[in-house]
Every structure is written in structure tokens, then in C-alpha cells.
N, C-alpha and C. Protein backbone atom coordinates (compact mmCIF):
# COMPACT_ATOMS: atom_id res chain seq x y z
N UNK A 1 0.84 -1.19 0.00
CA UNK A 1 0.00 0.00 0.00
C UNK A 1 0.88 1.24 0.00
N UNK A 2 0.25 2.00 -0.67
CA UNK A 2 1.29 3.51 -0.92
C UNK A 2 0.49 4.57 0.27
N UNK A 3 2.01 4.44 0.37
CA UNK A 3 2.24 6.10 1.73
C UNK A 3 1.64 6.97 1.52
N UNK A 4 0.79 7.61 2.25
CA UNK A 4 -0.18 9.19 1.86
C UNK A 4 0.92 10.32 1.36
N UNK A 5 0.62 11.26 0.48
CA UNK A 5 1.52 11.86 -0.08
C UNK A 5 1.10 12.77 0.86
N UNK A 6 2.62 13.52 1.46
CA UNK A 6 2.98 14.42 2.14
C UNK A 6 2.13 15.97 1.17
N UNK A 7 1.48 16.87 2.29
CA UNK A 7 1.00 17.84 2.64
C UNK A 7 1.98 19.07 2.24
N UNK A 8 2.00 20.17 1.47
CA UNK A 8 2.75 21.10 0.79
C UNK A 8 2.03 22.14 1.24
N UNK A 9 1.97 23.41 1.46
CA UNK A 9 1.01 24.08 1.72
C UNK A 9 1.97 25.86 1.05
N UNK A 10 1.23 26.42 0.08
CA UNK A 10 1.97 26.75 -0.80
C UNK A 10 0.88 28.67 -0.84
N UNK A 11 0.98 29.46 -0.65
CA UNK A 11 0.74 31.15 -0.74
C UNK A 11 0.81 31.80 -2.04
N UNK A 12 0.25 31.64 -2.89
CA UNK A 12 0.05 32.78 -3.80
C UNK A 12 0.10 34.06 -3.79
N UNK A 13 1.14 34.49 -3.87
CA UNK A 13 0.65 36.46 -3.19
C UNK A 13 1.50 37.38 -4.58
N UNK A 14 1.04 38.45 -4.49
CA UNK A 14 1.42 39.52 -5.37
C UNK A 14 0.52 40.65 -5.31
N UNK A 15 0.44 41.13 -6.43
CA UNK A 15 -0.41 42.90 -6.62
C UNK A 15 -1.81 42.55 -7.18
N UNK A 16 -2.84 43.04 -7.35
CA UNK A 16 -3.87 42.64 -8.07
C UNK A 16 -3.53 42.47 -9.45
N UNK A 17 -4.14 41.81 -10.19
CA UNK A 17 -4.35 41.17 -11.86
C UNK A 17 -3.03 41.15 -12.37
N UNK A 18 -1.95 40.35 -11.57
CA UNK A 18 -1.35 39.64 -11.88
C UNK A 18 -1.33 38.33 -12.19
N UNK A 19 -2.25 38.14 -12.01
CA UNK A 19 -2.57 36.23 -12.73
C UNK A 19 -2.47 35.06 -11.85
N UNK A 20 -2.34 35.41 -10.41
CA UNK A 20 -2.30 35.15 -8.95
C UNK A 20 -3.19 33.48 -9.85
N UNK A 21 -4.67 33.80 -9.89
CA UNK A 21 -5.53 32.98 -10.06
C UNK A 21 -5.56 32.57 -11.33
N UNK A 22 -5.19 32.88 -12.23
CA UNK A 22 -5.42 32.35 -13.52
C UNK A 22 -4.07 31.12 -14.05
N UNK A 23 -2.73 31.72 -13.18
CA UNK A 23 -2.20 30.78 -12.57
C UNK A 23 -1.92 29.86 -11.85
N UNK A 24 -2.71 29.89 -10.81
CA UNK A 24 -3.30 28.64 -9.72
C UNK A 24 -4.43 27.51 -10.74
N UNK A 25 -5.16 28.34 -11.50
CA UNK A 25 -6.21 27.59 -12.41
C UNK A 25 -5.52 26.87 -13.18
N UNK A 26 -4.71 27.52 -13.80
CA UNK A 26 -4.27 26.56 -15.16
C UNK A 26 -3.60 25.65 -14.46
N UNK A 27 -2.77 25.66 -13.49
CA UNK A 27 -1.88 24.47 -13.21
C UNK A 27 -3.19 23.29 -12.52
N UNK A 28 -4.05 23.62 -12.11
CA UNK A 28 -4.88 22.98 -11.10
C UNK A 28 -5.73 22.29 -12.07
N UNK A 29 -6.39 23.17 -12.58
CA UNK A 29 -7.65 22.75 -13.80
C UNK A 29 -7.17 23.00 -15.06
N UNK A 30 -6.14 23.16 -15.67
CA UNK A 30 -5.72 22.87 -16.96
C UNK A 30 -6.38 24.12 -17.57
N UNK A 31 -7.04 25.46 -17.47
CA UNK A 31 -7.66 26.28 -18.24
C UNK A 31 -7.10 27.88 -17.78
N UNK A 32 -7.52 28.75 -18.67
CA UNK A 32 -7.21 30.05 -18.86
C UNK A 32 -8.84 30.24 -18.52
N UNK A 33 -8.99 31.39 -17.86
CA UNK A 33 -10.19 32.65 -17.75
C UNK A 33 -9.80 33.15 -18.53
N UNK A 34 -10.44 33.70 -20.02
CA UNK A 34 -10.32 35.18 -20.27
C UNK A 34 -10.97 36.33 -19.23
N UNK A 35 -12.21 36.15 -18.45
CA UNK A 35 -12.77 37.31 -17.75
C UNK A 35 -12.03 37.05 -16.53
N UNK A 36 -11.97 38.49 -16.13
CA UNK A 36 -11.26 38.85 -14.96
C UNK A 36 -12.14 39.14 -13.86
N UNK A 37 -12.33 38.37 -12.59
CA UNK A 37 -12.87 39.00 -11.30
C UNK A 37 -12.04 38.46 -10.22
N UNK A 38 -11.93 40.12 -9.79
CA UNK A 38 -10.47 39.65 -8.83
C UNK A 38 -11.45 38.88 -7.45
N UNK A 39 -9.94 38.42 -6.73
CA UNK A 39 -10.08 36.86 -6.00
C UNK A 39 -10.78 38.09 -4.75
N UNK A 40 -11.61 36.94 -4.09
CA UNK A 40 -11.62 36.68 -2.67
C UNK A 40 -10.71 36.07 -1.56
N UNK A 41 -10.75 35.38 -1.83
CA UNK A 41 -10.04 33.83 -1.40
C UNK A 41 -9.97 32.51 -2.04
N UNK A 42 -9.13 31.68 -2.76
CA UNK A 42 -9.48 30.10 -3.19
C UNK A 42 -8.64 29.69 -2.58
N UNK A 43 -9.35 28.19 -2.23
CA UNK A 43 -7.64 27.41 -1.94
C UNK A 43 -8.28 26.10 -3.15
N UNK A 44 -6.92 25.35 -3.43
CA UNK A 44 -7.15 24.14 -4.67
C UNK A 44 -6.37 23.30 -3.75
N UNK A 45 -6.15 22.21 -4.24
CA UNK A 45 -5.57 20.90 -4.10
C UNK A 45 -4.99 20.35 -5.51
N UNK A 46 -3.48 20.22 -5.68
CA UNK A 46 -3.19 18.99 -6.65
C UNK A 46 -2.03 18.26 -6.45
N UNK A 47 -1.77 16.91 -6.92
CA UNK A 47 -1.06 15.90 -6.45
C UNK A 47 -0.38 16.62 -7.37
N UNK A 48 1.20 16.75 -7.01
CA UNK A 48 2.15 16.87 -7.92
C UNK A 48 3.61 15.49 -7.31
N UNK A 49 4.30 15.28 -8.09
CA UNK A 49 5.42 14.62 -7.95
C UNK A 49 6.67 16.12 -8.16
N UNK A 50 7.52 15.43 -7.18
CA UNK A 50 9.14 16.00 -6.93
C UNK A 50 9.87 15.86 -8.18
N UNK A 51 10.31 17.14 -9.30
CA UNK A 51 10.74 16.56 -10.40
C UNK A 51 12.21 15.73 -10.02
N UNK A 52 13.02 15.78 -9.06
CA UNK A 52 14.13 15.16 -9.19
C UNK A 52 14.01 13.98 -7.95
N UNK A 53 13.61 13.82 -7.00
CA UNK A 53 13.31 12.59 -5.77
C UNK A 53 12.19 11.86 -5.89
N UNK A 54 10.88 12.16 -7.29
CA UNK A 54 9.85 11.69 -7.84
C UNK A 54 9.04 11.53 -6.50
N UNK A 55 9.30 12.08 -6.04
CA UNK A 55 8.28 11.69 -3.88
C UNK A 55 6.52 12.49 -4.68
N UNK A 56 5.86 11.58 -4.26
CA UNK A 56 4.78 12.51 -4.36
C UNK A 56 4.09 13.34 -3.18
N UNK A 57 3.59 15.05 -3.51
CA UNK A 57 2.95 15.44 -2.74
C UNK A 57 1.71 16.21 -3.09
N UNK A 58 0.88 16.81 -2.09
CA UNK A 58 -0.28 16.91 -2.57
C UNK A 58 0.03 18.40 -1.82
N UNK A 59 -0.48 19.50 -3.29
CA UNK A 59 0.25 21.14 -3.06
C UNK A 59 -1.48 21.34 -2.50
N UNK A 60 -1.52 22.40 -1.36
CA UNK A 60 -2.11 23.01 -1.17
C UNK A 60 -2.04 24.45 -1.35
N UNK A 61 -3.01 25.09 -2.39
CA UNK A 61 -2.77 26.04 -3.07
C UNK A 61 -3.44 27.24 -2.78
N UNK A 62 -2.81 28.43 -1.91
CA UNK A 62 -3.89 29.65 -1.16
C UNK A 62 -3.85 30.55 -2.36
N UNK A 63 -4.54 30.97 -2.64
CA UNK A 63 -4.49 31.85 -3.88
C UNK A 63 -5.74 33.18 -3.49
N UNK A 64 -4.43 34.03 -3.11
CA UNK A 64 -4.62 35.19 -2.38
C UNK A 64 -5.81 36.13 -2.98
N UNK A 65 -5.96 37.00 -2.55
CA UNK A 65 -6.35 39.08 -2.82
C UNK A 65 -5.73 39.31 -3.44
N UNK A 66 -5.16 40.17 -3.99
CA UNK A 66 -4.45 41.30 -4.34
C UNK A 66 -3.80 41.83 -3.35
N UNK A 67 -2.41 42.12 -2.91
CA UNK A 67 -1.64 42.58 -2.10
C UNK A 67 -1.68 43.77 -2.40
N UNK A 68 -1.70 44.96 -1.42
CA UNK A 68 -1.35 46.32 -1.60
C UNK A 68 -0.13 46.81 -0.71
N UNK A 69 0.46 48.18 -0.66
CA UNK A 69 1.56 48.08 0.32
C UNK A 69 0.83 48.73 1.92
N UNK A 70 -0.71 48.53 1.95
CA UNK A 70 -1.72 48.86 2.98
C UNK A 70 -2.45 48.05 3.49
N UNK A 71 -2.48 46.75 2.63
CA UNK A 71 -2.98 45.94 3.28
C UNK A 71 -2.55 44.90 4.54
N UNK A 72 -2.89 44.30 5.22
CA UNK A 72 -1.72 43.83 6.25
C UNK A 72 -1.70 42.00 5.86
N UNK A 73 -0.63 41.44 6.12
CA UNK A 73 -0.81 40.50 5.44
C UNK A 73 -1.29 39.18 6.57
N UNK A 74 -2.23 38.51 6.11
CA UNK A 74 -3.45 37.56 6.36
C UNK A 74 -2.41 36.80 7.42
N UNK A 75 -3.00 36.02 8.65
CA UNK A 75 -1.69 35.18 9.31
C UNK A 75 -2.54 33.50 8.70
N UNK A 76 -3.21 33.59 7.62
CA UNK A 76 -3.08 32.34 7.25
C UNK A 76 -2.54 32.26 5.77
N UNK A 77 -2.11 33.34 5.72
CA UNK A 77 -0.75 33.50 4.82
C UNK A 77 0.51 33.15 5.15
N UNK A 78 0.80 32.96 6.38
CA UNK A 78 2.06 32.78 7.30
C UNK A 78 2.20 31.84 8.09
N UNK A 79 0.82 31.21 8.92
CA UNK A 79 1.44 30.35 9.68
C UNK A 79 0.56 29.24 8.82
N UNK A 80 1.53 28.23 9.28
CA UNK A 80 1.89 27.02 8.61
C UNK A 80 1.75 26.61 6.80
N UNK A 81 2.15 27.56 6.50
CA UNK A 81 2.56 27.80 5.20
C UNK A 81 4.05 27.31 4.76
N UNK A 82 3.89 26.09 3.84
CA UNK A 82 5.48 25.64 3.22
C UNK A 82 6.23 26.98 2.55
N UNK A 83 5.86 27.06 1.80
CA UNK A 83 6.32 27.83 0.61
C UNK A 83 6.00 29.44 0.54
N UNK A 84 5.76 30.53 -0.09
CA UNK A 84 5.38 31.12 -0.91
C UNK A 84 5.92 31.72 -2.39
N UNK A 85 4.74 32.02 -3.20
CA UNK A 85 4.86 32.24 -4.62
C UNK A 85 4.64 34.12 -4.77
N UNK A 86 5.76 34.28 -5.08
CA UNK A 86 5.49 35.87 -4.89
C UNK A 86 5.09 36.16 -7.17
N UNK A 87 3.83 37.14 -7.10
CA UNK A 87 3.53 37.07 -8.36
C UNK A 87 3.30 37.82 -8.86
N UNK A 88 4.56 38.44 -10.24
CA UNK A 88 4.52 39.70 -10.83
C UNK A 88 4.03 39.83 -11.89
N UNK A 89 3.76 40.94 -12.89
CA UNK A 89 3.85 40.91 -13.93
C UNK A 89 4.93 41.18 -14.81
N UNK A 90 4.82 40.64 -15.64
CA UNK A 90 6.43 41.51 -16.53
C UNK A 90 6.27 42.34 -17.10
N UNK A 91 4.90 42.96 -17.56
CA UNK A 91 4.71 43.87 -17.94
C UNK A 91 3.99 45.53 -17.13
N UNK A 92 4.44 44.80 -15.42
CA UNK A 92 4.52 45.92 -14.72
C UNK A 92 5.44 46.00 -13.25
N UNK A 93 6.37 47.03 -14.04
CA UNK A 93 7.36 47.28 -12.77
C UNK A 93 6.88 47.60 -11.49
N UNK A 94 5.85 48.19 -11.26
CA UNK A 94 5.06 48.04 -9.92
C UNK A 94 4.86 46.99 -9.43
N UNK A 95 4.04 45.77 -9.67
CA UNK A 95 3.77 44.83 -9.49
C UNK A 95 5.62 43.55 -8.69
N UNK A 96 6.25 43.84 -9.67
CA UNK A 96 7.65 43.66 -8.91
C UNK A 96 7.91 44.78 -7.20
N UNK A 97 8.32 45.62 -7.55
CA UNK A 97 8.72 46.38 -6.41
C UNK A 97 7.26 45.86 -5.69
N UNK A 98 5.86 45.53 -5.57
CA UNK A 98 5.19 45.17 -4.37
C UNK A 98 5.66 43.60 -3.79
N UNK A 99 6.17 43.12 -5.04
CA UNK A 99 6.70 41.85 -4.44
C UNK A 99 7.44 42.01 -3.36
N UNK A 100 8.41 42.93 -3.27
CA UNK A 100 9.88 43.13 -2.59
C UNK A 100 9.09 43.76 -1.22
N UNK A 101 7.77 44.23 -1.42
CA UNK A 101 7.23 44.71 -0.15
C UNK A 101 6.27 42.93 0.93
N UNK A 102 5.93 42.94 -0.05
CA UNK A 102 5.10 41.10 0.47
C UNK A 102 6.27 40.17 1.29
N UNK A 103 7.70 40.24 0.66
CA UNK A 103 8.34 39.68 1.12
C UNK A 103 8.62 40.45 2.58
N UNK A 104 9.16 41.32 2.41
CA UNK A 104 9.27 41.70 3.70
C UNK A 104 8.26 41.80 4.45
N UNK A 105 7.05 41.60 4.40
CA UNK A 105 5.85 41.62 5.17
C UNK A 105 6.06 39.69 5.96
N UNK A 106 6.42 38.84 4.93
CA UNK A 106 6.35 37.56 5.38
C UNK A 106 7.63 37.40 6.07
N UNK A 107 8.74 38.14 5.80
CA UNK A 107 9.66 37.58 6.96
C UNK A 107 9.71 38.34 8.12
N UNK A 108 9.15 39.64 8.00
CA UNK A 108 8.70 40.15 9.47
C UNK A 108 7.57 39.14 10.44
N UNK A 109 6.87 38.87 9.74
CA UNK A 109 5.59 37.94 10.32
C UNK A 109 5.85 36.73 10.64
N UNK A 110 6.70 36.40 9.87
CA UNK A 110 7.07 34.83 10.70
C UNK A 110 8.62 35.00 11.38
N UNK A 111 9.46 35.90 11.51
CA UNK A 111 10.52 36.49 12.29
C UNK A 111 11.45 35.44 11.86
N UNK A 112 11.31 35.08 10.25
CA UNK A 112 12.79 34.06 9.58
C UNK A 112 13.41 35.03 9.34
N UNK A 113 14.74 34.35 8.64
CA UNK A 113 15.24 36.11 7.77
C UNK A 113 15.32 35.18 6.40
N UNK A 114 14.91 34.05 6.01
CA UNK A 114 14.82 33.59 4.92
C UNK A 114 13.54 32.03 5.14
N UNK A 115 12.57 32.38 4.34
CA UNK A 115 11.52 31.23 4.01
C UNK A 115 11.79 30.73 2.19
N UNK A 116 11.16 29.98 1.91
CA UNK A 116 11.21 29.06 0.62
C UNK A 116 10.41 30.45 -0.33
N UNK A 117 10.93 30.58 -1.50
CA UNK A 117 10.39 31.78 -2.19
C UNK A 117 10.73 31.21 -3.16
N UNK A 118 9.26 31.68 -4.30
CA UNK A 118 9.78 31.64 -6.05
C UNK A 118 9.07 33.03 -6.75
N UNK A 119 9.77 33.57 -6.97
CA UNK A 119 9.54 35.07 -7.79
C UNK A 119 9.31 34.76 -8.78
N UNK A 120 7.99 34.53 -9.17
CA UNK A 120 7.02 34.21 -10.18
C UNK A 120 6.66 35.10 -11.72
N UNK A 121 7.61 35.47 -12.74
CA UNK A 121 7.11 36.78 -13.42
C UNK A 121 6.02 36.01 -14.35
N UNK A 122 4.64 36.80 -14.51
CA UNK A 122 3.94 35.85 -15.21
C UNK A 122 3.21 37.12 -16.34
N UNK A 123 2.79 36.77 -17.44
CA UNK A 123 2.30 37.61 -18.23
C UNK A 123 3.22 37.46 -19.45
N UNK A 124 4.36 36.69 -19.81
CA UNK A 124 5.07 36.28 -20.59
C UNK A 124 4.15 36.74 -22.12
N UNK A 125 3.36 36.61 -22.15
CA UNK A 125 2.61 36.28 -23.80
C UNK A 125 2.56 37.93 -23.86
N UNK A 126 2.81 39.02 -22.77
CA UNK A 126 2.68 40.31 -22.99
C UNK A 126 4.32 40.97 -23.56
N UNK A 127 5.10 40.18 -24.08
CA UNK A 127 6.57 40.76 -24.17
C UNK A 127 6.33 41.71 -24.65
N UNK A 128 5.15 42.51 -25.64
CA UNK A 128 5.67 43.72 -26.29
C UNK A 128 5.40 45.33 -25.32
N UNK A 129 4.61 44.26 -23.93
CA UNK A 129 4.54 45.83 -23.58
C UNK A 129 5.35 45.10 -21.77
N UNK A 130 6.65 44.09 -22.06
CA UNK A 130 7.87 43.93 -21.25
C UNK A 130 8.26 45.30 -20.59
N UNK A 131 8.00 45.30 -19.11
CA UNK A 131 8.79 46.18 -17.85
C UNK A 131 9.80 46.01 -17.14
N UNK A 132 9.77 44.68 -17.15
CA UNK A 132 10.53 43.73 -16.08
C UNK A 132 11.16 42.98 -16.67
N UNK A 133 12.95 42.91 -16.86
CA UNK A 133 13.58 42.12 -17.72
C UNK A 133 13.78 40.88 -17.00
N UNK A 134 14.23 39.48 -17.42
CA UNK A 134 14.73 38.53 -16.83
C UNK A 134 15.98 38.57 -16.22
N UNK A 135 16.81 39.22 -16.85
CA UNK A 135 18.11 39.82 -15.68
C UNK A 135 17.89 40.21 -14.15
N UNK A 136 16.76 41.33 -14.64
CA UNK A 136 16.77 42.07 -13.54
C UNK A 136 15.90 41.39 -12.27
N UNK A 137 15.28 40.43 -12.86
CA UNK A 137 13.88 39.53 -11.50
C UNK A 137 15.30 38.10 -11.05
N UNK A 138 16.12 37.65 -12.13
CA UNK A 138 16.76 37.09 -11.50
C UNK A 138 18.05 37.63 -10.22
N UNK A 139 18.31 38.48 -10.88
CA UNK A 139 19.31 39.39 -9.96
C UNK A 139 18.36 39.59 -8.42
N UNK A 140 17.42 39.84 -8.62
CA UNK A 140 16.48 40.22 -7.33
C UNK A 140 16.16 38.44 -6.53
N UNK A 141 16.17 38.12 -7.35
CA UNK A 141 16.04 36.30 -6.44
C UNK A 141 17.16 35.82 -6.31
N UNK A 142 18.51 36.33 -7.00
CA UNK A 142 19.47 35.82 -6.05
C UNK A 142 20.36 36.91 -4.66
N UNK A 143 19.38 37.95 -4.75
CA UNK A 143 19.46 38.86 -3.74
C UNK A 143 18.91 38.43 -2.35
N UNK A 144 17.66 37.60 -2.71
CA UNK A 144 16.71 37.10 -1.77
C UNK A 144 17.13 36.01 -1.35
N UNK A 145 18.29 35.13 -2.27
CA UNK A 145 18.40 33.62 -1.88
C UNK A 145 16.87 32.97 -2.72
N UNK A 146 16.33 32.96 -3.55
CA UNK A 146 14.98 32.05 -3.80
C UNK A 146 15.40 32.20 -5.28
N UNK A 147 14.26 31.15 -6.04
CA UNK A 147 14.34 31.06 -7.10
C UNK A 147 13.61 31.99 -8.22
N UNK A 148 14.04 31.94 -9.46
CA UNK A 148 13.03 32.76 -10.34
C UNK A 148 12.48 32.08 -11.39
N UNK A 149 11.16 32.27 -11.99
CA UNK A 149 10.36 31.45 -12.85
C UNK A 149 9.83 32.79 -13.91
N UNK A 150 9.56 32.58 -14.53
CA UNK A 150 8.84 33.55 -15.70
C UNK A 150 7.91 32.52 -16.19
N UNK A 151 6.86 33.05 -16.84
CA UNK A 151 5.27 31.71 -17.50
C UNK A 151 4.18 33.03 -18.37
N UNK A 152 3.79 31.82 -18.56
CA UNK A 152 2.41 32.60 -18.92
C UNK A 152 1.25 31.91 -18.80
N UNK A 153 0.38 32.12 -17.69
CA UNK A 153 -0.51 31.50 -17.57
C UNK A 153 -1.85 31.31 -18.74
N UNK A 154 -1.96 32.37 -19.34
CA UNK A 154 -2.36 32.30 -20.81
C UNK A 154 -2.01 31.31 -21.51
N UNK A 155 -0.75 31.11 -21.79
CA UNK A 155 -0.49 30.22 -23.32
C UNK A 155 0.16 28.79 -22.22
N UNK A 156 -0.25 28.57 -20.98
CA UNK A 156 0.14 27.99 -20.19
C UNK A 156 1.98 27.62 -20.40
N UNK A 157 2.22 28.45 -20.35
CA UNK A 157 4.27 27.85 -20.58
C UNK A 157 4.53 28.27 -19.17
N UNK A 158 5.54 27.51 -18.89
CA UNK A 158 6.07 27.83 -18.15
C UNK A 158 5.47 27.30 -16.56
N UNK A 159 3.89 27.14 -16.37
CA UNK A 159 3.01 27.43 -15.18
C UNK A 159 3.44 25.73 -14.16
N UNK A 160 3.74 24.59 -14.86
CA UNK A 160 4.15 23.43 -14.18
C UNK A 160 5.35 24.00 -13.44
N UNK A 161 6.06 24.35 -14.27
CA UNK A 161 7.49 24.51 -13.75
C UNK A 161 7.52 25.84 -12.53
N UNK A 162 6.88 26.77 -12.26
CA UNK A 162 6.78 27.57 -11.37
C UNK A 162 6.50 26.67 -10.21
N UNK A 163 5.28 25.84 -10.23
CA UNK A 163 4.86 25.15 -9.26
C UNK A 163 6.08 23.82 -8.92
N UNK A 164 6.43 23.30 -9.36
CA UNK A 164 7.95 22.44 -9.56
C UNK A 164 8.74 23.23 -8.53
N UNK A 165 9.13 24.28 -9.18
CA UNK A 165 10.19 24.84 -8.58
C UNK A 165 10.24 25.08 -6.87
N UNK A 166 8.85 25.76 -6.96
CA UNK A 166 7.95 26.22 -5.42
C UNK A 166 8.23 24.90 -4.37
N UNK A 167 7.60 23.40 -5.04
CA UNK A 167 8.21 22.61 -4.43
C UNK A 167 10.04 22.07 -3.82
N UNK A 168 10.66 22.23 -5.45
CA UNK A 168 11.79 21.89 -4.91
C UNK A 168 12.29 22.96 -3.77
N UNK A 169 12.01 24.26 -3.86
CA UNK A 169 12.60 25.61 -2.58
C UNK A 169 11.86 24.99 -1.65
N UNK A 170 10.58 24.60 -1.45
CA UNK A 170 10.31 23.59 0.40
C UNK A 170 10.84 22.60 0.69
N UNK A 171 11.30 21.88 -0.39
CA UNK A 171 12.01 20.77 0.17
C UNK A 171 13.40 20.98 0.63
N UNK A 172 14.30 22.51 0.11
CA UNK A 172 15.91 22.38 0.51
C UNK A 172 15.25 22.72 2.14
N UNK A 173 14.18 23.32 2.76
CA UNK A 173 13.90 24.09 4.07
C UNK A 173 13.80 22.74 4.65
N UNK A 174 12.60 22.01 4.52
CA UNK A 174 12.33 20.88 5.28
C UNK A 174 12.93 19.91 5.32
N UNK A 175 13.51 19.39 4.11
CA UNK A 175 14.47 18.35 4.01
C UNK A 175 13.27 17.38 4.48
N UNK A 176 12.25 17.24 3.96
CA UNK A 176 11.28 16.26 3.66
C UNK A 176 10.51 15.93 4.87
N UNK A 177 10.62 17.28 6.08
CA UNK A 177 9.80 16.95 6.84
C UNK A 177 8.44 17.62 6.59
N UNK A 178 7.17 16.98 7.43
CA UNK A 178 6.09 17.56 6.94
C UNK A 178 5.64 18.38 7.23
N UNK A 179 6.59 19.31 8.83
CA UNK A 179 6.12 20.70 9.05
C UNK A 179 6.73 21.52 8.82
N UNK A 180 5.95 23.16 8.34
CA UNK A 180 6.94 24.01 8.33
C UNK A 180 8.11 24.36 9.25
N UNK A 181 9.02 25.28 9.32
CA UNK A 181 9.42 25.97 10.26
C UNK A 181 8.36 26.50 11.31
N UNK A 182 8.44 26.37 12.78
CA UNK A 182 7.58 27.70 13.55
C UNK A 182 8.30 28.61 13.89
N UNK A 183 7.48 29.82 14.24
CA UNK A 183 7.84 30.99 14.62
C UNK A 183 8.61 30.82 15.88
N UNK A 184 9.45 31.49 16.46
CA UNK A 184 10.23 31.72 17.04
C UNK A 184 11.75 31.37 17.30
N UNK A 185 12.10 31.24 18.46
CA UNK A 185 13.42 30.80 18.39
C UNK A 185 13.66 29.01 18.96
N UNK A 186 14.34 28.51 18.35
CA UNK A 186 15.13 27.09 19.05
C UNK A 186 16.30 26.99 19.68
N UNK A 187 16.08 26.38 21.25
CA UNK A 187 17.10 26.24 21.94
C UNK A 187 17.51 24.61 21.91
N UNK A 188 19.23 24.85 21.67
CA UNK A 188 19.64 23.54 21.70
C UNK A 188 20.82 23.09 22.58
């Protein structure tokens, strides 16, 4: 009998109509929205496999609001959360610089100075009206220590491999255990 696949628990966050959800959709349900109504709240579920240890796990997928640099950020955004997916557009340099604010909102809130991060640029199928170069979002994720992904949830490229990646950054943290980090300090 096969082992229950380990529990992932994974934050969607960024600026509004960045594709937060249309990227959680396509990887989840295989489809594009053309109409836009921004999120409330979703959470999804999908079994994914580890592209390199093939372990299977089952991503739990929060797929936020719209982040502002006023809003305060949710604590079921934070606690017991594996991962988060920070999510820009490339075709808006705002939408980056709020990333760089979300982050610092999540490592103030959980008092790490580094959690599992993938700097998500999504809107790819928009290159002609490109803000945000790939130099410059990678330079910023290896500033952060996390990884960088570019996609387009539209023409779906790219959208497995964001979620891939999201996994492999929880697994260097946990090293395959099934809880996050908690808040505070450890005495040893």
C-alpha cells in the first residue's frame, strides 16, 4: 500500500491582476479565464510529484487578494505555510517592487530572515509591452536567496514549472519533513 503523499502548503501572493488565479487555475484545472474578477479567497488541491526525488505530494494552493503596500498581510498567509509564490507581472514594474514589499511583510511575520520563495514573473505572452527584464527579476532572487520562474498563464508555458520549482525551494527548508518551520526561536 502507498504512503499518503505528504502535505505542501503553498501562498500565492502579489499585486492585483497579476494572474495570482489564472495561474493557480491553469496548473490545477488545466484552463485560462479570459474574464477577470479579482479573487476573494481560493484554496485548490493537486497531487504533484518532486521533479528530481519523484516523492509525491499533494500542493495546497492559497491563492490570495491582491496585495497592496496597505494591506496587512493575512496570518493564514504565514502560519503554517510551506512555501510562498510571490507574483509579478512583466509587464509591470510596480507589481515587482510590491513583491519586494510582500516579502518583507512575510519575513517580518514569521521572524525568519529567509523562508522558501519563487519570484514568479507571469504575463510572458505580454513581451511587447515587457517592464521587467529577466536579468533584472533574476538578480532580485538571487538577492533574496529564492528562485526565479517567468510563464504565462495564458499560453500555459512555463506554469508546471513555477509550481515544480515552489516545491523543490520547500524541500531544501524541510528536508522532507512535513512541518513548516515555527515561529520563534530554538534552543539547543
Amino acid at each position: 500500500m502507498a504512503s499518503p503523499a505528504k502535505v505542501r502548503k503553498v501562498a500565492v501572493l502579489g499585486s492585483r491582476a497579476v494572474g495570482k488565479s489564472s495561474l493557480t487555475v491553469q496548473f490545477v484545472e488545466n484552463h485560462f479565464a479570459e474574464t477577470y474578477y479579482p479573487t476573494i479567497e481560493n484554496t485548490f488541491t493537486k497531487p504533484i510529484r518532486h521533479p528530481t526525488t519523484h516523492h509525491e505530494y499533494m500542493l495546497e494552493i492559497y491563492d490570495t487578494a491582491g496585495q497592496d503596500e496597505y494591506s496587512i498581510l493575512n496570518s493564514k498567509h504565514a502560519l503554517g505555510i510551506h512555501g510562498y509564490m510571490l507574483v509579478y507581472s512583466v509587464a509591470s514594474r510596480a507589481s515587482l517592487e510590491m513583491c519586494a514589499v510582500v516579502r518583507d511583510k512575510i519575513l517580518n511575520y514569521t521572524g525568519m530572515e529567509w523562508v522558501p520563495l519563487v519570484l514568479v514573473g507571469n504575463k510572458l505572452d505580454l513581451h511587447q509591452s515587457r517592464q521587467v527584464s529577466t536579468e533584472e527579476a533574476q538578480k532580485l532572487a538571487k538577492e533574496w536567496n529564492c528562485a526565479a520562474v517567468e510563464c504565462s498563464a495564458k499560453l500555459n508555458q512555463g506554469v508546471a514549472k513555477a509550481f515544480e520549482t515552489m516545491l523543490m525551494e520547500i524541500e531544501k527548508q524541510t528536508g522532507g519533513d512535513s512541518e513548516p518551520p515555527k515561529k520563534g526561536c530554538v534552543i539547543q
